[in-house]
Protein backbone atom coordinates (compact mmCIF):
# COMPACT_ATOMS: atom_id res chain seq x y z
CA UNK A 1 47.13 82.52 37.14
CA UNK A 2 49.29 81.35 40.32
CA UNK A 3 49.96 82.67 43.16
CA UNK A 4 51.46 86.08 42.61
CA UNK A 5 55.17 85.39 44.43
CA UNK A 6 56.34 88.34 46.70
CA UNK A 7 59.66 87.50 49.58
CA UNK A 8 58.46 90.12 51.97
CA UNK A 9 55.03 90.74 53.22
CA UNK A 10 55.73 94.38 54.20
CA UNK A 11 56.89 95.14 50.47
CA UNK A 12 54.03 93.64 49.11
CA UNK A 13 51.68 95.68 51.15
CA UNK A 14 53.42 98.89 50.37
CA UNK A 15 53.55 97.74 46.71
CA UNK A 16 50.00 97.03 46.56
CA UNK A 17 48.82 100.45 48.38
CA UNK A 18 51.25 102.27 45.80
CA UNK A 19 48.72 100.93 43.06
CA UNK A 20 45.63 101.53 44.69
CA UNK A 21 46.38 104.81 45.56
CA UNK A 22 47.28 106.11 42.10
CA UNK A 23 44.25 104.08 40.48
CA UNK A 24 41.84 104.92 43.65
CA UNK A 25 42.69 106.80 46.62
CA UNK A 26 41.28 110.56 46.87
CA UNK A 27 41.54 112.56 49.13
CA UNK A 28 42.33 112.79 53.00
CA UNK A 29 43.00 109.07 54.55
CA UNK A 30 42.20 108.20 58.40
CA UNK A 31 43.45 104.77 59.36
CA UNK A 32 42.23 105.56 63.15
CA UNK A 33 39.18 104.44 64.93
CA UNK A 34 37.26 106.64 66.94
CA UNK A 35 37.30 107.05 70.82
CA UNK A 36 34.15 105.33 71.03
CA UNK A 37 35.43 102.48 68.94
CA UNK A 38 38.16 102.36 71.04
CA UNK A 39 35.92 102.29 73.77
CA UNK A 40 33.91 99.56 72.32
CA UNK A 41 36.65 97.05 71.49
CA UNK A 42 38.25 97.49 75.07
CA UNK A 43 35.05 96.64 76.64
CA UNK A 44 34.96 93.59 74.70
CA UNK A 45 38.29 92.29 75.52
CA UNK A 46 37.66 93.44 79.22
CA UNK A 47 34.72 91.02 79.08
CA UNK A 48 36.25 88.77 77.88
CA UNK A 49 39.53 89.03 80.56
CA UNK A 50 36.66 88.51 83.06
CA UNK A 51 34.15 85.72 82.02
CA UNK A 52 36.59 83.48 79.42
CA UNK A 53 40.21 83.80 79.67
CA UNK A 54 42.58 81.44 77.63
CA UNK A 55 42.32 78.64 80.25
CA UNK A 56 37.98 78.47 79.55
CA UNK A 57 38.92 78.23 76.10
CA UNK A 58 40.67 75.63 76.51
CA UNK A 59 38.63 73.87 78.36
CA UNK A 60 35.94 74.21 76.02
CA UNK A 61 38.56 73.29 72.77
CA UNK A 62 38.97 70.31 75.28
CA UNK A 63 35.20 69.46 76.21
CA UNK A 64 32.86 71.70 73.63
CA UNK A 65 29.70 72.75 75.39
CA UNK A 66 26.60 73.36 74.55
CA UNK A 67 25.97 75.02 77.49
CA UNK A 68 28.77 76.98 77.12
CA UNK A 69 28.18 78.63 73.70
CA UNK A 70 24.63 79.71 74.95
CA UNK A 71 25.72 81.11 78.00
CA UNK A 72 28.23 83.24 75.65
CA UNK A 73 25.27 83.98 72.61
CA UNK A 74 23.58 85.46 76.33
CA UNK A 75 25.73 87.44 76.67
CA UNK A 76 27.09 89.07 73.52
CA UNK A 77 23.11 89.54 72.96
CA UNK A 78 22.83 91.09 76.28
CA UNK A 79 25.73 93.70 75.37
CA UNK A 80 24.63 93.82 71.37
CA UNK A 81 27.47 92.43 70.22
CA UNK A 82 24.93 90.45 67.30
CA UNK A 83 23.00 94.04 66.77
CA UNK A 84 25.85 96.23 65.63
CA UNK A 85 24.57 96.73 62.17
CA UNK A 86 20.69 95.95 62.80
CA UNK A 87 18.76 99.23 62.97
CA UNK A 88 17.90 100.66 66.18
CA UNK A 89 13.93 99.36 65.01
CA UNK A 90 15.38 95.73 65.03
CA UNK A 91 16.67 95.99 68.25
CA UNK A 92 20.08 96.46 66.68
CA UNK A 93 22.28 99.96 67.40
CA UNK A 94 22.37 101.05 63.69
CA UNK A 95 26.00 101.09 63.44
CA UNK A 96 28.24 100.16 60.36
CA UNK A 97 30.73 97.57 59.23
CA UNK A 98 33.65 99.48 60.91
CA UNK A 99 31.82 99.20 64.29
CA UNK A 100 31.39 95.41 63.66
CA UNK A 101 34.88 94.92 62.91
CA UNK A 102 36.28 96.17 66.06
CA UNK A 103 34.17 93.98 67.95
CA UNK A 104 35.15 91.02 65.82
CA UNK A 105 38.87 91.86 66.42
CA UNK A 106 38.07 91.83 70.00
CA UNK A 107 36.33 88.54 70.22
CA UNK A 108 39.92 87.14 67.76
CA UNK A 109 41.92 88.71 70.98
CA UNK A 110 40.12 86.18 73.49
CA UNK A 111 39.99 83.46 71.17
CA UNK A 112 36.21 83.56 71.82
CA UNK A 113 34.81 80.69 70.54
CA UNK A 114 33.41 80.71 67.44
CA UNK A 115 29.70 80.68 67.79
CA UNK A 116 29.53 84.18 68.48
CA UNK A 117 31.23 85.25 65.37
CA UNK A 118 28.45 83.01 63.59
CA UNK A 119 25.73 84.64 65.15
CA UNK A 120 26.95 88.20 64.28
CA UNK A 121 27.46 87.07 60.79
CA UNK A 122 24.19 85.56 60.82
CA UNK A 123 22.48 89.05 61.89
CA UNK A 124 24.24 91.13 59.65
CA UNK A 125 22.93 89.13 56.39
CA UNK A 126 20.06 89.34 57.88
CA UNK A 127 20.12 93.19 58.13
CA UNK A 128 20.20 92.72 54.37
CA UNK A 129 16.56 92.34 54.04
CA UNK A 130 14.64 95.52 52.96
CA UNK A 131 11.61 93.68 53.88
CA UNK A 132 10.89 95.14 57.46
CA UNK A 133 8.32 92.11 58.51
CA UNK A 134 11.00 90.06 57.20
CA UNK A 135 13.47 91.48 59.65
CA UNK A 136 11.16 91.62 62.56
CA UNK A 137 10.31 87.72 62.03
CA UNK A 138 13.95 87.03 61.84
CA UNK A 139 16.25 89.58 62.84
CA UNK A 140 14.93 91.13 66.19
CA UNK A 141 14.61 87.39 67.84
CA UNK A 142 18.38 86.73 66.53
CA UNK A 143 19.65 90.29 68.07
CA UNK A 144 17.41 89.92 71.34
CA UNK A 145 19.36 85.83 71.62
CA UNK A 146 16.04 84.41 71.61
CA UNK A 147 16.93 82.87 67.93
CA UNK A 148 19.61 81.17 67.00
CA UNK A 149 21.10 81.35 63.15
CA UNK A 150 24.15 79.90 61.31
CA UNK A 151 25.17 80.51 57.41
CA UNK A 152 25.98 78.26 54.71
CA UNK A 153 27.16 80.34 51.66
CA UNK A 154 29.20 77.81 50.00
CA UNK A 155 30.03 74.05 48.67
CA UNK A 156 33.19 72.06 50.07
CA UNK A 157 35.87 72.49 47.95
CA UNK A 158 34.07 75.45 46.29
CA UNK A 159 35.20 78.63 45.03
CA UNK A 160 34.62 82.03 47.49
CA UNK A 161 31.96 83.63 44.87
CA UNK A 162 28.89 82.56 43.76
CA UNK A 163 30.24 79.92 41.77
CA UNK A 164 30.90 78.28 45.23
CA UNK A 165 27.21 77.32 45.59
CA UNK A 166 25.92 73.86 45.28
CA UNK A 167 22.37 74.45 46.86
CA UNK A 168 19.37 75.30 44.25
CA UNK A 169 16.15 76.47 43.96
CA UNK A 170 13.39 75.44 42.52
CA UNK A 171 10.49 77.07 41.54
CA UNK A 172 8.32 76.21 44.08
CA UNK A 173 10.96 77.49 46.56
CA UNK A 174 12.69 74.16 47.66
CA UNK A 175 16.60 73.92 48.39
CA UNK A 176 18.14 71.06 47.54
CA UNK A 177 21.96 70.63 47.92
CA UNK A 178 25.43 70.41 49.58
CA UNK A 179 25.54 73.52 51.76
CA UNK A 180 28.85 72.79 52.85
CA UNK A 181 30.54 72.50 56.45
CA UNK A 182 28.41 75.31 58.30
CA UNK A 183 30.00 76.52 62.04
CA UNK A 184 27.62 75.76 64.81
CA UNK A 185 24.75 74.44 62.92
CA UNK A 186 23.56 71.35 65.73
CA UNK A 187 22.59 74.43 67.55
CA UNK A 188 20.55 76.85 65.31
CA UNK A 189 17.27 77.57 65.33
CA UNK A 190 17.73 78.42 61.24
CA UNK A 191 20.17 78.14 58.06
CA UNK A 192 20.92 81.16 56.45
CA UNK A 193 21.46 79.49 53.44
CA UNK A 194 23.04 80.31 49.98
CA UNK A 195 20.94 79.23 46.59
CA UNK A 196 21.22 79.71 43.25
CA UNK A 197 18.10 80.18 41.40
CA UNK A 198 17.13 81.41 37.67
CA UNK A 199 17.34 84.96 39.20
CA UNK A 200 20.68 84.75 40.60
CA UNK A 201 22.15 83.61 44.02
CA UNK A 202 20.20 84.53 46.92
CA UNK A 203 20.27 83.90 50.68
CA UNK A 204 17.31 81.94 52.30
CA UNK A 205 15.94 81.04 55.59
CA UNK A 206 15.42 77.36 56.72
CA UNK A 207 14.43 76.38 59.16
CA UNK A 208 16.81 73.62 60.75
CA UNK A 209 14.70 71.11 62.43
CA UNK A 210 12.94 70.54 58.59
CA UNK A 211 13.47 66.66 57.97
CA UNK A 212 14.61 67.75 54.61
CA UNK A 213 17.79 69.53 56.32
CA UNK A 214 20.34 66.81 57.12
CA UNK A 215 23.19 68.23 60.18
CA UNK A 216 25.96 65.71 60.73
CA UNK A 217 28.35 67.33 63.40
CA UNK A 218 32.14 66.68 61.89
CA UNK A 219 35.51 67.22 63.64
CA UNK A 220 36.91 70.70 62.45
CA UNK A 221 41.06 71.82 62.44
CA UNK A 222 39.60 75.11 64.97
CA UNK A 223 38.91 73.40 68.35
CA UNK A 224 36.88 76.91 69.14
CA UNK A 225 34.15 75.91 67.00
CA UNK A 226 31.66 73.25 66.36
CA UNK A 227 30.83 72.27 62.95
CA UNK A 228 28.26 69.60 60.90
CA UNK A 229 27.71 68.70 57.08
CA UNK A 230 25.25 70.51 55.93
CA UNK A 231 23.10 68.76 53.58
CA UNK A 232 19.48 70.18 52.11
CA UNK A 233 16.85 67.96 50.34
CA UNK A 234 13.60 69.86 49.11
CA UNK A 235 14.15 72.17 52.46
CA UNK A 236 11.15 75.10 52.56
CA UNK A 237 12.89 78.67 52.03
CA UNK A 238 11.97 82.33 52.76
CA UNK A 239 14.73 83.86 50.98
CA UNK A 240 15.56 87.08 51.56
CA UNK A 241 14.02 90.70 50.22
CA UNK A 242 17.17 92.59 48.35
CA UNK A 243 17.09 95.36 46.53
CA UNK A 244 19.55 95.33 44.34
CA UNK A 245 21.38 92.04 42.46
CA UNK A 246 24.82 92.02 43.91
CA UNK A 247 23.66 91.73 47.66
CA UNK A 248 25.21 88.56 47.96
CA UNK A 249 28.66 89.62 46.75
CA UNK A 250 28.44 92.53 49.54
CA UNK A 251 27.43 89.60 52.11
CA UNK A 252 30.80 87.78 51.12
CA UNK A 253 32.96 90.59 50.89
CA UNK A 254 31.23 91.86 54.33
CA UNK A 255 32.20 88.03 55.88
CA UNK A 256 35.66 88.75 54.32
CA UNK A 257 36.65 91.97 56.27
CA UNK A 258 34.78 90.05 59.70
CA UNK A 259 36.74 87.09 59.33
CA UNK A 260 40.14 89.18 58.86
CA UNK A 261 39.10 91.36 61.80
CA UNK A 262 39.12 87.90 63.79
CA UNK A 263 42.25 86.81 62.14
CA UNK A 264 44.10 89.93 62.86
CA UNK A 265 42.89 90.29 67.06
CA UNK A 266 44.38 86.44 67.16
CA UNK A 267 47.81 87.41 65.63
CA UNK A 268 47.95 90.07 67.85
CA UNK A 269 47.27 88.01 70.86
CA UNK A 270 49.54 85.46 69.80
CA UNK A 271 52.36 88.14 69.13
CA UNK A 272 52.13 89.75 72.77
CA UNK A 273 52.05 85.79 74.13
CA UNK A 274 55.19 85.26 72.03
CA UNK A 275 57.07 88.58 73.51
CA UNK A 276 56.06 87.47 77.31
CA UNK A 277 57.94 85.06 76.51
CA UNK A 278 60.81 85.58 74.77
CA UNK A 279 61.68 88.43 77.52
CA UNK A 280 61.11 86.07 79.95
CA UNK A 281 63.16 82.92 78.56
CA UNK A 282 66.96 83.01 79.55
CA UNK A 283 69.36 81.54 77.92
CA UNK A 284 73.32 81.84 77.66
CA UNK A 285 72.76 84.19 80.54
CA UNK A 286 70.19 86.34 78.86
CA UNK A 287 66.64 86.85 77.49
CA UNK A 288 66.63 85.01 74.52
CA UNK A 289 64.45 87.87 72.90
CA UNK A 290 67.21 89.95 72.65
CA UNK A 291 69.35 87.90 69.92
CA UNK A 292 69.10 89.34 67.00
CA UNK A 293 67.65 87.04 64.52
CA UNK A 294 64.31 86.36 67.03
CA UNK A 295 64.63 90.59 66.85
CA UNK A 296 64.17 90.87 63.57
CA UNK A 297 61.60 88.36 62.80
CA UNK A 298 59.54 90.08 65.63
CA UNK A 299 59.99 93.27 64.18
CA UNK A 300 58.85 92.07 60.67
CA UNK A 301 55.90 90.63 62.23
CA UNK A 302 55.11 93.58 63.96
CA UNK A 303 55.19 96.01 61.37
CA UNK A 304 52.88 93.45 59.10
CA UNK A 305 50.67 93.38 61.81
CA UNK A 306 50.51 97.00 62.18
CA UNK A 307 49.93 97.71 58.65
CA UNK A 308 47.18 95.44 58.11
CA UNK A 309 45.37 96.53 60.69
CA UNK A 310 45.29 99.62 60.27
CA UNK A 311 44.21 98.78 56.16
CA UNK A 312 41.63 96.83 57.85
CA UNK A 313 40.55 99.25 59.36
CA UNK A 314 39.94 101.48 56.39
CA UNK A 315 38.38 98.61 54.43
CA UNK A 316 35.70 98.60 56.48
CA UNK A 317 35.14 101.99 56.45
CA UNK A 318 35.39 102.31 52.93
CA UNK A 319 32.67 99.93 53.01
CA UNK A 320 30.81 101.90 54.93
CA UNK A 321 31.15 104.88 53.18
CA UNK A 322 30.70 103.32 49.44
CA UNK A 323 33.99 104.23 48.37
CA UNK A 324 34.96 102.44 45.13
CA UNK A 325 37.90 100.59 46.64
CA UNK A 326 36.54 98.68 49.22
CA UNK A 327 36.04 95.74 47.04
CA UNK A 328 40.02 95.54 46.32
CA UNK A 329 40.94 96.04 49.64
CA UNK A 330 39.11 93.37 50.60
CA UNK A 331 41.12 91.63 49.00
CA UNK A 332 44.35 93.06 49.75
CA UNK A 333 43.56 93.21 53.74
CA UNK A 334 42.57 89.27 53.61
CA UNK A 335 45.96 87.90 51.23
CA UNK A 336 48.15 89.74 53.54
CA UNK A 337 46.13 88.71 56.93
CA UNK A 338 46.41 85.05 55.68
CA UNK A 339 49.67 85.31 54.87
CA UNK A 340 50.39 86.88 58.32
CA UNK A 341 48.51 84.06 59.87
CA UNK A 342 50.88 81.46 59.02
CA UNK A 343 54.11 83.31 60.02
CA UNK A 344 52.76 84.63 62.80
CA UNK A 345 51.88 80.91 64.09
CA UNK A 346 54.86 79.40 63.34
CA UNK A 347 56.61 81.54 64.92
CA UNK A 348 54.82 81.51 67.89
CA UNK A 349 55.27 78.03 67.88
CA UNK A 350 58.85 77.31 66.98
CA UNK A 351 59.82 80.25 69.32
CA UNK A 352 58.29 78.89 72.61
CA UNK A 353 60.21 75.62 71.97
CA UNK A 354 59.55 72.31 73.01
CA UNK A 355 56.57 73.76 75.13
CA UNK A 356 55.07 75.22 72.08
CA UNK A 357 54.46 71.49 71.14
CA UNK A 358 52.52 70.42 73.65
CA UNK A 359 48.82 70.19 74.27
CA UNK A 360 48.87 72.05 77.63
CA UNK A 361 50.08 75.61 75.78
CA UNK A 362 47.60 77.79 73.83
CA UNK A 363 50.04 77.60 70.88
CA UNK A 364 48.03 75.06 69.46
CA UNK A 365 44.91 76.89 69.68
CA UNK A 366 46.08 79.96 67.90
CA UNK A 367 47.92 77.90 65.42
CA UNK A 368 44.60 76.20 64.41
CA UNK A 369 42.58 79.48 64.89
CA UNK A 370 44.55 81.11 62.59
CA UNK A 371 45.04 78.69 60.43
CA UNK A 372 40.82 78.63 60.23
CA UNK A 373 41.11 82.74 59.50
CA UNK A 374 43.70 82.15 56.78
CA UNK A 375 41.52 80.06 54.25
CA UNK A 376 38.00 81.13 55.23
CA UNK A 377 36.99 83.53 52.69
CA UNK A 378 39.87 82.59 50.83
CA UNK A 379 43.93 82.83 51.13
CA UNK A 380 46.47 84.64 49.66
CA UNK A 381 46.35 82.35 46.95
CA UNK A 382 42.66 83.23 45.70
CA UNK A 383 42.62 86.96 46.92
CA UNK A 384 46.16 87.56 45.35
CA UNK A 385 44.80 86.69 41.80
CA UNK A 386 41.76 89.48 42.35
CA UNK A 387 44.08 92.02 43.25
CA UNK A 388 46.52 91.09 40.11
CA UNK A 389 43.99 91.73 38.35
CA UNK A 390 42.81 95.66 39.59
CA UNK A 391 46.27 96.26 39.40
CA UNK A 392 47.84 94.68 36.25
CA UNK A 393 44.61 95.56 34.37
CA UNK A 394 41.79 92.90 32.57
CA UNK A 395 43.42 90.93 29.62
CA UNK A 396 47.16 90.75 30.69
CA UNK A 397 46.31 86.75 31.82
CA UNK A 398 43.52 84.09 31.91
CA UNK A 399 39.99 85.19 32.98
CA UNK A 400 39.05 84.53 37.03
CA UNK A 401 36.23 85.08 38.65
CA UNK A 402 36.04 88.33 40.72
CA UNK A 403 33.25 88.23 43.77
CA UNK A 404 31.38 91.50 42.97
CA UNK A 405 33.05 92.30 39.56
CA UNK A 406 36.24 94.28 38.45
CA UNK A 407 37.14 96.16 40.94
């Protein structure tokens, strides 16, 4: 099936929720955050305001450090930003998904660069493990910053399920395989590390100084990142204890609502930038944010970004809570994010003008950024076809693979 074609984002959001609350939704619905989640995302951005500030970042898209990134894994360890959903025994604060989002958003406000993000994934797949030596070997070190981990759940070019993987087991618990382009791997202490196996996929531990793990640092589009091919070749593995067979598709849907959460704290960074701007900018005598067609394609913007974050917000909760939706949401939250991402820097881009261009604005950052958040995870283009599916019903057009099942 292609892309599902809709003109206006806002329609197809309403459209969407229209479905999934006649074939889901029960009873009361609370799009808000708490006062303490409020709490906790304004103390990340004030952080942020303080230590980083757009010109660090791009300093460090300029000149990536090293240095840098640890002195920022220091701190987001030091205010358990990593620990959010590691239980209070793992040196983690025992919070859920929702919690983890905010500060994810946060960290997408400032642009942080992206090695934080990889460590909090990192610890909450890691928070996966029922095994509690397991956790305390791995977990509590990565929480406390005195361990550094990246994640490799899929292939280049590979699809955003298990079908994506192109590392395997063997038997005697080897990994061999492509395990992709992995964020901030020259740095980590470990690979968390996707596999298939005769049981099904599972998520493994390697240790990345193993001569059979091959990291060749590449060039990514996302300046706010480092990245290396990822290549394993009879690599020992402790893979991880899970209870139950569909951990992995939790792990990716998990990823999916973090890397949306990043997504949507960039757009609305780039969307305040944009207004600075345009009621600052004169032209023909008068702010050039006051002629009507800028005015409406701010508006539009706005309301998308409204909407999807507050349906983020309720994704993760619904994750939290087990509610029998979150798996389509998902879905719908990340196809409408990505689809926001593009528009959103575009316009910031076209509507700055010839300054929007150049290297010395931090267009170009949140352009990349957000193009990064679009297709991690998948676009609209692979999430639209999951959610034609819970809506249209099984049968109505060629069989695709859903991460986690029907919804």
């Amino acid at each position: 099936m292609g892309r599902v074609g809709f003109t206006s984002l806002t329609y197809f959001t309403h459209a969407l929720w229209t479905v999934c609350h006649s074939r889901k939704w029960t009873g009361d619905m609370d799009f808000g955050l708490s006062e303490e989640q409020v709490a906790m995302g304004g103390a990340v951005r004030r952080w942020l305001d303080r230590h980083l500030g757009l010109a660090r970042v791009a300093e460090y898209a300029d000149t990536p450090s090293a240095g840098f990134d640890a002195g920022l894994r220091r701190a987001a360890a030091d205010l358990n930003w990593l620990g959010v959903t590691a239980a209070p025994s793992d040196g983690g604060l025992g919070l859920g998904l929702l919690d983890l989002a905010v500060v994810a958003e946060a960290l997408g406000a400032g642009l942080a660069p992206a090695g934080v993000g990889t460590a909090m994934a990192a610890c909450d797949i890691l928070a996966t493990s029922i095994d509690p030596e397991q956790r305390r070997r791995w977990l509590a070190p990565m929480v406390a910053g005195e361990l550094i981990g990246a994640t490799a759940l899929r292939a280049p070019g590979g699809s955003w399920d298990r079908d994506g993987i192109a590392v395997a087991a063997t038997r005697d618990g080897l990994l061999s395989g492509d395990a992709g382009i992995v964020g901030h791997a020259q740095e980590a202490d470990i690979l968390l590390v996707a596999a298939t196996s005769a049981s099904g996929p599972a998520v493994s531990v390697v240790a990345a100084g193993h001569p059979g793990v091959s990291i060749r640092a590449v060039e990514p589009v996302d300046p706010t990142m480092r990245a290396a091919r990822v290549t394993l070749t009879e690599a020992p593995a402790e893979p991880l204890s899970w209870a139950h067979d569909d951990v992995f598709e939790r792990i990716v849907q998990r990823l999916t609502v973090l890397v949306s959460a990043d997504l949507v704290g960039a757009a609305g960074t780039a969307m305040r930038i944009t207004l600075d701007h345009l009621r600052g900018r004169r032209q023909f005598g008068r702010a050039i944010g006051s002629f009507q067609a800028i005015q409406h394609e701010l508006a539009e913007l706005h309301v998308a970004w409204t909407t999807i974050s507050d349906a983020l917000w309720y994704t993760a909760h619904a994750h939290d809570t087990g509610r029998d939706d979150a798996v389509l949401m998902t879905s719908v939250v990340k196809s409408r994010a990505a689809d926001l991402a593009r528009r959103m820097s575009a316009a910031m881009v076209q509507f700055h003008g010839a300054i929007g261009f150049t290297w010395e604005h931090s267009a170009h950052l949140f352009f990349k950024r957000l193009h990064r958040d679009a297709y991690d995870f998948g676009d609209d283009g692979w999430h639209d076809s999951i959610v034609a599916t819970a809506a249209i019903g099984p049968g109505t057009h060629p069989a695709l693979s859903l991460p986690g099942g029907a919804p």
